[in-house]
Protein backbone atom coordinates (compact mmCIF):
# COMPACT_ATOMS: atom_id res chain seq x y z
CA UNK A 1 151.25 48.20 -23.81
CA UNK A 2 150.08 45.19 -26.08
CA UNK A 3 147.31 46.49 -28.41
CA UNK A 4 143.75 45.06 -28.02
CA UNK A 5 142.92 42.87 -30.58
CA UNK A 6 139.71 43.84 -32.76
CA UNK A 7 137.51 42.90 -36.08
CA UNK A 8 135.95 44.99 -38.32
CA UNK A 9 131.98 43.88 -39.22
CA UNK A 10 132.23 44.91 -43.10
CA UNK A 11 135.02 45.90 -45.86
CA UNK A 12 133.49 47.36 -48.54
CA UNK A 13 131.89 50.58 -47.39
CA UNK A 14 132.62 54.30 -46.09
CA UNK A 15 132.34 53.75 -42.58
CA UNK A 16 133.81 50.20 -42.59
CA UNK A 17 137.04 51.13 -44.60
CA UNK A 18 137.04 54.75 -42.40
CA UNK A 19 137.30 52.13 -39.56
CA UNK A 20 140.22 50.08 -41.22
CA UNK A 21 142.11 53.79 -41.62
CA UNK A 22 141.41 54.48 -37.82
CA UNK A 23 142.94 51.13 -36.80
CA UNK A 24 145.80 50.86 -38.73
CA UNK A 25 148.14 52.61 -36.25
CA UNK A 26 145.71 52.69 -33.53
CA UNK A 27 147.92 52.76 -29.78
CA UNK A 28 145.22 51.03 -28.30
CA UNK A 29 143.50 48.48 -30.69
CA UNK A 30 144.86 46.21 -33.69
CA UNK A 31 142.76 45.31 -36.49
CA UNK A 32 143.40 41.32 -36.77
CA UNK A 33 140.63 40.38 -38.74
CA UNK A 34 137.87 41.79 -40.99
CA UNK A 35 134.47 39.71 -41.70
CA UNK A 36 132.22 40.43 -45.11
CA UNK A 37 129.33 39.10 -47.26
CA UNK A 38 129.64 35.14 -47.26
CA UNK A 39 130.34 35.44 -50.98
CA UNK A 40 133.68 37.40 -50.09
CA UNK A 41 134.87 34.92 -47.65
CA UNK A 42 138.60 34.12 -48.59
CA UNK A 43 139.16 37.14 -50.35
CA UNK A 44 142.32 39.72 -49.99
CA UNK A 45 141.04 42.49 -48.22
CA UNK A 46 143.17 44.50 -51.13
CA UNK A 47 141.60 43.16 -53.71
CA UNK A 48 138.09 44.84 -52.18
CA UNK A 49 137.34 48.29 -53.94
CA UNK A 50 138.93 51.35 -51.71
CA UNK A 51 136.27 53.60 -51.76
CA UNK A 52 138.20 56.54 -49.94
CA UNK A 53 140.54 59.38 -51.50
CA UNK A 54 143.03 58.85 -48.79
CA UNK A 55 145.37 56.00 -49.93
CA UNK A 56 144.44 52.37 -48.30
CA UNK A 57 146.56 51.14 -45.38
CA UNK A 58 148.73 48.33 -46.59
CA UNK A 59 146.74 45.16 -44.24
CA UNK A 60 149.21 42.39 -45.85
CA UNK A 61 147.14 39.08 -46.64
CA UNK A 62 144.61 39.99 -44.39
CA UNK A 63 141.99 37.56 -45.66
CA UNK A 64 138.18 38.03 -45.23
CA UNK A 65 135.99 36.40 -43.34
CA UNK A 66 132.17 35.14 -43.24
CA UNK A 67 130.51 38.08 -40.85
CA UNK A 68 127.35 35.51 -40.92
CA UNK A 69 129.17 32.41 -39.91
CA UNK A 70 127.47 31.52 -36.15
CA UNK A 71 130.88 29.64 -35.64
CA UNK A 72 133.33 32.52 -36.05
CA UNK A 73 132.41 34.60 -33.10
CA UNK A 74 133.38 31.77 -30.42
CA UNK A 75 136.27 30.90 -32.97
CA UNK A 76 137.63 34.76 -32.92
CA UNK A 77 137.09 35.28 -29.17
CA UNK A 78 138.82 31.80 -28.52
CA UNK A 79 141.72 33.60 -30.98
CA UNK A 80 141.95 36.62 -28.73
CA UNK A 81 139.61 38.95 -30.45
CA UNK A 82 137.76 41.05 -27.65
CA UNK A 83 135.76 44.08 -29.68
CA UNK A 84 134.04 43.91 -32.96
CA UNK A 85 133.53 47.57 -34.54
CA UNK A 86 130.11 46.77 -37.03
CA UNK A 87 130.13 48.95 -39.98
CA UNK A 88 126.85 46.66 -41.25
CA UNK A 89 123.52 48.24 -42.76
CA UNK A 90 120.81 48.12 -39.73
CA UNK A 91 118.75 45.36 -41.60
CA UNK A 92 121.93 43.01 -41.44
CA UNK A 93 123.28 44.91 -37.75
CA UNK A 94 120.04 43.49 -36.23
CA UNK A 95 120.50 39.66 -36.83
CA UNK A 96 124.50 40.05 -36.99
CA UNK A 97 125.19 41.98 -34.06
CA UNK A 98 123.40 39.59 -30.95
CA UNK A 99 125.75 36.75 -32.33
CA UNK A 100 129.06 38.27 -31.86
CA UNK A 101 127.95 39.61 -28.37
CA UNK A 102 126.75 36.40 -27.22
CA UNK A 103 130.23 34.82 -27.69
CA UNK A 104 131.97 37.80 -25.37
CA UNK A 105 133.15 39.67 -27.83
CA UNK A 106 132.27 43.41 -27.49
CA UNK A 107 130.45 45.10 -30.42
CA UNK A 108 130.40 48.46 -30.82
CA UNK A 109 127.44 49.28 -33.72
CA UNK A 110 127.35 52.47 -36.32
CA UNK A 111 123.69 51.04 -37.27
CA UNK A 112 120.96 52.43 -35.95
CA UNK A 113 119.06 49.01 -35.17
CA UNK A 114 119.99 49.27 -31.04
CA UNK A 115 120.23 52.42 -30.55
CA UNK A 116 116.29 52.60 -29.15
CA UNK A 117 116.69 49.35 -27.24
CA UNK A 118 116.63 49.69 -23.33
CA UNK A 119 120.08 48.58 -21.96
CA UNK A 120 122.06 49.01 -24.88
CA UNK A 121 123.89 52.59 -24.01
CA UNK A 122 123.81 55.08 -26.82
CA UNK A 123 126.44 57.33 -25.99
CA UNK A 124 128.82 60.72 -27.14
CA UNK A 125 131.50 60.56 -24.85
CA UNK A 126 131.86 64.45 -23.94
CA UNK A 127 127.70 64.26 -23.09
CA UNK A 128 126.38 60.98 -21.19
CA UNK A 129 128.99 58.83 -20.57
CA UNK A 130 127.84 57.22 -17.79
CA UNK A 131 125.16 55.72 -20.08
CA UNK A 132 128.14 53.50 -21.01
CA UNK A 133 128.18 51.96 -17.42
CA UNK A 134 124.65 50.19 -18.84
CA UNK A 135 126.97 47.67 -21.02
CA UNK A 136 125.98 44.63 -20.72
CA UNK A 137 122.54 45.05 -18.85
CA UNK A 138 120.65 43.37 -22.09
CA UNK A 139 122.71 40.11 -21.57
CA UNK A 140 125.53 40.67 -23.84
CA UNK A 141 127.95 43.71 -24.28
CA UNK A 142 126.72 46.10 -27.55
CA UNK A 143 126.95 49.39 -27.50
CA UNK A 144 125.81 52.06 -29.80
CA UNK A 145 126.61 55.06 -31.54
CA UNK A 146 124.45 57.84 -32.62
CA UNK A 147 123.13 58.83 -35.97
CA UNK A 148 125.67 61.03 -37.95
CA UNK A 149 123.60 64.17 -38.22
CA UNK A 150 122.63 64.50 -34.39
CA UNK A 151 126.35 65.33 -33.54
CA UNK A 152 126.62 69.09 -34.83
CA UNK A 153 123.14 69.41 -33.33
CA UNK A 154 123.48 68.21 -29.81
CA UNK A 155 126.83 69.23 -29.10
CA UNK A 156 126.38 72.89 -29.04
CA UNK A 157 122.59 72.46 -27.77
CA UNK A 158 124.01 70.20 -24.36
CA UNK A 159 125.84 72.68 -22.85
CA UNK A 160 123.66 75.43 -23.87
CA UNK A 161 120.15 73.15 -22.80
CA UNK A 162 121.67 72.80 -19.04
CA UNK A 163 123.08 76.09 -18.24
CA UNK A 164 119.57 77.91 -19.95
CA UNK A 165 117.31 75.23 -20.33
CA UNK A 166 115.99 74.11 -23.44
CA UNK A 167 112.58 75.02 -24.59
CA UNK A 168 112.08 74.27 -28.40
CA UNK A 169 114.33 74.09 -31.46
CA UNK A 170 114.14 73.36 -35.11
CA UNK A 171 116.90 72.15 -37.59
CA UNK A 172 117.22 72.53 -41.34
CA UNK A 173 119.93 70.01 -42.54
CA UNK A 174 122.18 69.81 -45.51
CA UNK A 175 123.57 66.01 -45.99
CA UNK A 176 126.33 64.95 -47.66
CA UNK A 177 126.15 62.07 -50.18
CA UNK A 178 128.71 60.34 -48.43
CA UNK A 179 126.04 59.92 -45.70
CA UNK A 180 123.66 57.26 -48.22
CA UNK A 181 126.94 55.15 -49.11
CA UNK A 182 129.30 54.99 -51.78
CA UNK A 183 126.62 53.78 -54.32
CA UNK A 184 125.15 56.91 -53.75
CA UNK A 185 128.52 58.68 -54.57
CA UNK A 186 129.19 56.62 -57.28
CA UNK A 187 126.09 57.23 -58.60
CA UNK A 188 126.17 60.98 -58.74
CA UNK A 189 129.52 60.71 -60.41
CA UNK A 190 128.82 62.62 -63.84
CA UNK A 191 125.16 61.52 -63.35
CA UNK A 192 123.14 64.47 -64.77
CA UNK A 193 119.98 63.22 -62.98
CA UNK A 194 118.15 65.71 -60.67
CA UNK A 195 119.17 65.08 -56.76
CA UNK A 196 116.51 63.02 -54.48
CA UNK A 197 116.83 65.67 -51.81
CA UNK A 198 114.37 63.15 -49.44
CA UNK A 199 116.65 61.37 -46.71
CA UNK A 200 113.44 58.85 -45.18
CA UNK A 201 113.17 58.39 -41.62
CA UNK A 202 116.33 60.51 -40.68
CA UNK A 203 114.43 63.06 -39.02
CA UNK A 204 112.36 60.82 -36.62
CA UNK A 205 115.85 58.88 -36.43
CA UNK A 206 117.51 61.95 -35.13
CA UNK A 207 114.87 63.43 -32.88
CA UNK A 208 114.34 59.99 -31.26
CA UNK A 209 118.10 60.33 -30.05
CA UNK A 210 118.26 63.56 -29.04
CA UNK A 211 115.86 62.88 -26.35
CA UNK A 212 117.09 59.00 -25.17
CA UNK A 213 120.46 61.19 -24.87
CA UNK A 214 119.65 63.86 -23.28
CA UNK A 215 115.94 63.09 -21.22
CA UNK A 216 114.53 65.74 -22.60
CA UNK A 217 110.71 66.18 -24.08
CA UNK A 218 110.28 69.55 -25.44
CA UNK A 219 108.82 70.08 -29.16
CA UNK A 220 111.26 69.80 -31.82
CA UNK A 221 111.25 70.12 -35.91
CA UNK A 222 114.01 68.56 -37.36
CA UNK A 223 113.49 69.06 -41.59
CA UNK A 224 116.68 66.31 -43.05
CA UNK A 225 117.70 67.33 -46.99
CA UNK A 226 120.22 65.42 -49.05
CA UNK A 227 122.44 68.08 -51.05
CA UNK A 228 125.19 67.53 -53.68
CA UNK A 229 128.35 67.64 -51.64
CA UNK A 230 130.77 64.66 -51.12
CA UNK A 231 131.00 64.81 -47.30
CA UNK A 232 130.18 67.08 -44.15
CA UNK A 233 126.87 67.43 -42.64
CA UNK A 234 125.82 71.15 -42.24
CA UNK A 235 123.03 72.12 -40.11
CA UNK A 236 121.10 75.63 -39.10
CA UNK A 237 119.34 75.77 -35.35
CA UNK A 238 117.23 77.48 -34.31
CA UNK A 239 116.85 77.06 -30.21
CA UNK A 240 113.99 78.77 -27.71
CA UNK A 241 115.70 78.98 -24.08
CA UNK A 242 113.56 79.18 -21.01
CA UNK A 243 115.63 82.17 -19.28
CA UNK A 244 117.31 85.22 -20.42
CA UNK A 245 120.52 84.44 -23.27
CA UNK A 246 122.97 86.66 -24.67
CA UNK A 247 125.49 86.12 -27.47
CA UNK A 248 128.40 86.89 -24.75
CA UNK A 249 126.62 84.20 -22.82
CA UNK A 250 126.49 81.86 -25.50
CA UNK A 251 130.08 81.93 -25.84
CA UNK A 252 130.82 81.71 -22.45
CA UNK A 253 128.72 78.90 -22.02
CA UNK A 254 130.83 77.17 -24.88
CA UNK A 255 133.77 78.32 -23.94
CA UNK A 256 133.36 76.76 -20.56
CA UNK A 257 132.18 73.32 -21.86
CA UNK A 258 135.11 73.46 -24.20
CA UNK A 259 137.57 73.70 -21.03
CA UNK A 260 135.59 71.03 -19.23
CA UNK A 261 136.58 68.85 -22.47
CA UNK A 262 140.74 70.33 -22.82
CA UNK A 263 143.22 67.32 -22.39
CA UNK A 264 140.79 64.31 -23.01
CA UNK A 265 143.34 61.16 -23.29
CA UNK A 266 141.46 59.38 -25.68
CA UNK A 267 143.41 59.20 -29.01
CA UNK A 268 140.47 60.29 -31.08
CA UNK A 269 138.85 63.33 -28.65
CA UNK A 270 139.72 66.20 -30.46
CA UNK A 271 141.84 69.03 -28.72
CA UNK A 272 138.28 71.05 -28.21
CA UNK A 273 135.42 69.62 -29.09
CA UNK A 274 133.37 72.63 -30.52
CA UNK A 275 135.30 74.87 -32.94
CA UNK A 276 133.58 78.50 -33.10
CA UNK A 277 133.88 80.49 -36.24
CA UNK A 278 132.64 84.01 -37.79
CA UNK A 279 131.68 82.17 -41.01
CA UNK A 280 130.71 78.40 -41.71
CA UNK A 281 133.05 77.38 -44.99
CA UNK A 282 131.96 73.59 -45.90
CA UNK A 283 135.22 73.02 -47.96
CA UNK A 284 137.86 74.52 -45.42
CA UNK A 285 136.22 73.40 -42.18
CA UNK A 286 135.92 69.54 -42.96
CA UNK A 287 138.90 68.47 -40.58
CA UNK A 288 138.77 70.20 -37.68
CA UNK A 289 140.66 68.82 -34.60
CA UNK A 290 139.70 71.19 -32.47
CA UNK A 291 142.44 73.48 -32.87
CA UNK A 292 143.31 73.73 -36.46
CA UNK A 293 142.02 72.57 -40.38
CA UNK A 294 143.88 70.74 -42.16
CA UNK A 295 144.91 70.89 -45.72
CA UNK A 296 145.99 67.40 -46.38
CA UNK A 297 144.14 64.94 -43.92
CA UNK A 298 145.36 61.53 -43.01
CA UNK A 299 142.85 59.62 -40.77
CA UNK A 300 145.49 56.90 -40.26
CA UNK A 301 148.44 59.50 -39.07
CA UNK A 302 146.36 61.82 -37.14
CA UNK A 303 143.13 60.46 -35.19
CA UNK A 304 141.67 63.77 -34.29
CA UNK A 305 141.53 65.04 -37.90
CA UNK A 306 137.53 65.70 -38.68
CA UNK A 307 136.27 65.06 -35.17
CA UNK A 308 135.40 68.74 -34.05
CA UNK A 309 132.31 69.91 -34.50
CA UNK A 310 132.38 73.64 -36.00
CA UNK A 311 129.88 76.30 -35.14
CA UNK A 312 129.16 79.61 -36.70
CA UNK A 313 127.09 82.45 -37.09
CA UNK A 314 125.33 82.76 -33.57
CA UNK A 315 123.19 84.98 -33.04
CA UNK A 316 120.49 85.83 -30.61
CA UNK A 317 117.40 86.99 -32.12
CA UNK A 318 115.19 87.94 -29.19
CA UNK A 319 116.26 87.38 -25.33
CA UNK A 320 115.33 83.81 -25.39
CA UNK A 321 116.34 82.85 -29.19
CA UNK A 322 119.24 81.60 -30.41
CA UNK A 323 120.24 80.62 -33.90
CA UNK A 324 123.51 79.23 -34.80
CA UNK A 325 124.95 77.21 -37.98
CA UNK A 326 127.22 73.97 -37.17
CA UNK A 327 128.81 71.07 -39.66
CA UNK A 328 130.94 67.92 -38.73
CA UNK A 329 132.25 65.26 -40.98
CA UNK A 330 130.10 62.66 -41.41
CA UNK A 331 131.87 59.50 -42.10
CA UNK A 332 134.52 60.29 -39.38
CA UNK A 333 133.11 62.22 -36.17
CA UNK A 334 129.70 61.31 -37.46
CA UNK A 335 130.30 56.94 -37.97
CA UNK A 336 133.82 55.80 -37.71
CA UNK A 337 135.97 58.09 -35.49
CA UNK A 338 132.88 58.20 -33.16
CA UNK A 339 132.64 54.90 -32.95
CA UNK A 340 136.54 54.36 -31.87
CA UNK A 341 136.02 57.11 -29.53
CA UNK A 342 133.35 55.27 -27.70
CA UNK A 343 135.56 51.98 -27.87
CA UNK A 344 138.52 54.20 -26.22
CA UNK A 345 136.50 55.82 -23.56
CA UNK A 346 135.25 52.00 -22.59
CA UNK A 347 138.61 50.66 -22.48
CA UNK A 348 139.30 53.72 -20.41
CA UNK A 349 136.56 52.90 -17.82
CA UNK A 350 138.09 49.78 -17.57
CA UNK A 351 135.04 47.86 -19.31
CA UNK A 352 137.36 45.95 -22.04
């Protein structure tokens, strides 16, 4: 089948260059342009810094565009262009993203600026997405992601919150550096200075999300620390249930969402979407795909690399308690490969 035709909004950071990876030998989108700062209009793509360790895909003359120009929407849509995949900060996503709607062109946001507004759906594919069916309902198709963090701590507390019901939690998070940027990485290269552990806003960010996703009101206290790790987001839950749980329960519960989710089509769903482990290793468990680790990813060979979530030591600690540990990779289940995911499960439904 001919390959959709998309645009990437952004080309010099993690998530936007994560997205040029994913797109490269996508089966169901092409990458035909890629829009910038207005200084970097008429650039090479190649000769933009490649911020990744994977090597770059080889886009030949691609030539960047002006991601601020109100003309090159219409112009792109008019060209064939039909989704835009925005890898912009949220203070740029909130003027940027409205304007390449408004011309037809589906946008499918990593920032966090929409993902509040009524309408816009804010979706994981293996939890709400019927949400998705809201596209369009604010006057122009834009859809939304969720914040990187939430993933390894609403996956394993869905299927757990409907079969037991969901009292309370609390989170403790460890965040990779990866997840403020590659300034921030570049910055902590041989920089002696002591870590800001402080990650502002990302716990009121995350909470805020869990419920629009899931409906749910209950108390929550999510604590978010920055720690000195390249990627992967690592988090330990603790979760009050309001009947009887065991630890053979728990599994079974998982195990049984897991099945629900065995032989997704989607290019990027991973073969299970929960991994369960004895022991939580940050280094070996970045690229899960559900089934197996590997050594020597490739995000442009192999879509499902790093989008399973992995969860570990579970353990009930009274007849209503359950604490667990869980880590994803941020800048590919967490922002890019999450965002593709929701792209594929629209085009799926039909809505592209």
């Amino acid at each position: 089948m001919d390959r959709l035709k998309t645009i990437v909004l952004g080309a010099s950071g993690l998530v936007a260059q994560r997205l040029q990876q994913r797109l490269f030998q996508h089966p169901w989108f092409e990458l035909s342009a890629i829009a910038g700062r207005s200084e970097r209009k008429g650039e090479l793509l190649d000769s933009i810094q490649w911020n990744l360790d994977e090597k770059r895909p080889p886009f030949d003359s691609m030539i960047l565009e002006d991601v601020y120009d109100a003309n090159l929407p219409v112009k792109l849509y008019d060209a064939g262009i039909r989704v835009a995949f925005s890898a912009l900060p949220s203070e740029h996503a909130v003027h940027v993203e409205p304007m390449w709607a408004q011309s037809g062109i589906t946008v499918f946001s990593n920032a966090s600026s929409y993902r509040q507004t009524e309408g816009v759906p804010l979706v994981i594919p293996e939890i709400n997405r019927d949400m998705l069916t809201q596209l369009g309902a604010v006057g122009h198709p834009l859809a939304c992601a969720t914040n990187c963090t939430l993933l390894p701590i609403i996956m394993p507390l869905t299927p757990l919150h409907r079969a037991f019901g969901l009292r309370s939690f609390s989170v403790r998070t460890e965040q990779a550096l990866s997840g403020g940027g590659y300034r921030l990485l570049d910055h902590r290269d041989g920089n002696s200075e002591p870590l800001n552990h402080e990650i502002p806003g990302e716990a009121e960010k995350t909470e805020a999300e869990f419920r629009r996703i899931l409906g749910w009101t209950g108390p929550a206290d999510i604590v978010c620390k920055r720690v000195d790790r390249k990627d992967g987001h690592f988090v330990a839950v603790t979760a009050q249930f309001e009947t009887d749980i065991t630890a053979k329960d728990v599994r079974q519960c998982l195990d049984d969402w897991n099945a629900l989710n065995t032989d997704n089509p989607l290019p990027s769903a991973p073969f299970l979407p929960i991994m369960i482990q004895s022991n939580l290793d940050v280094n070996a468990h970045l690229f899960g795909d559900g089934v197996t680790f590997e050594d020597t990813p490739d995000p442009t060979v192999n879509l499902k690399t790093g989008m399973a979530i992995i969860m570990a030591s579970i353990e009930c600690l009274d007849s209503r308690t359950v604490s667990f540990e869980a880590y994803s990779h941020n800048t590919i289940r967490g922002a890019a490969g999450g965002l593709v995911y929701l792209a594929e499960l629209a085009y799926s439904m039909h809505m592209l």
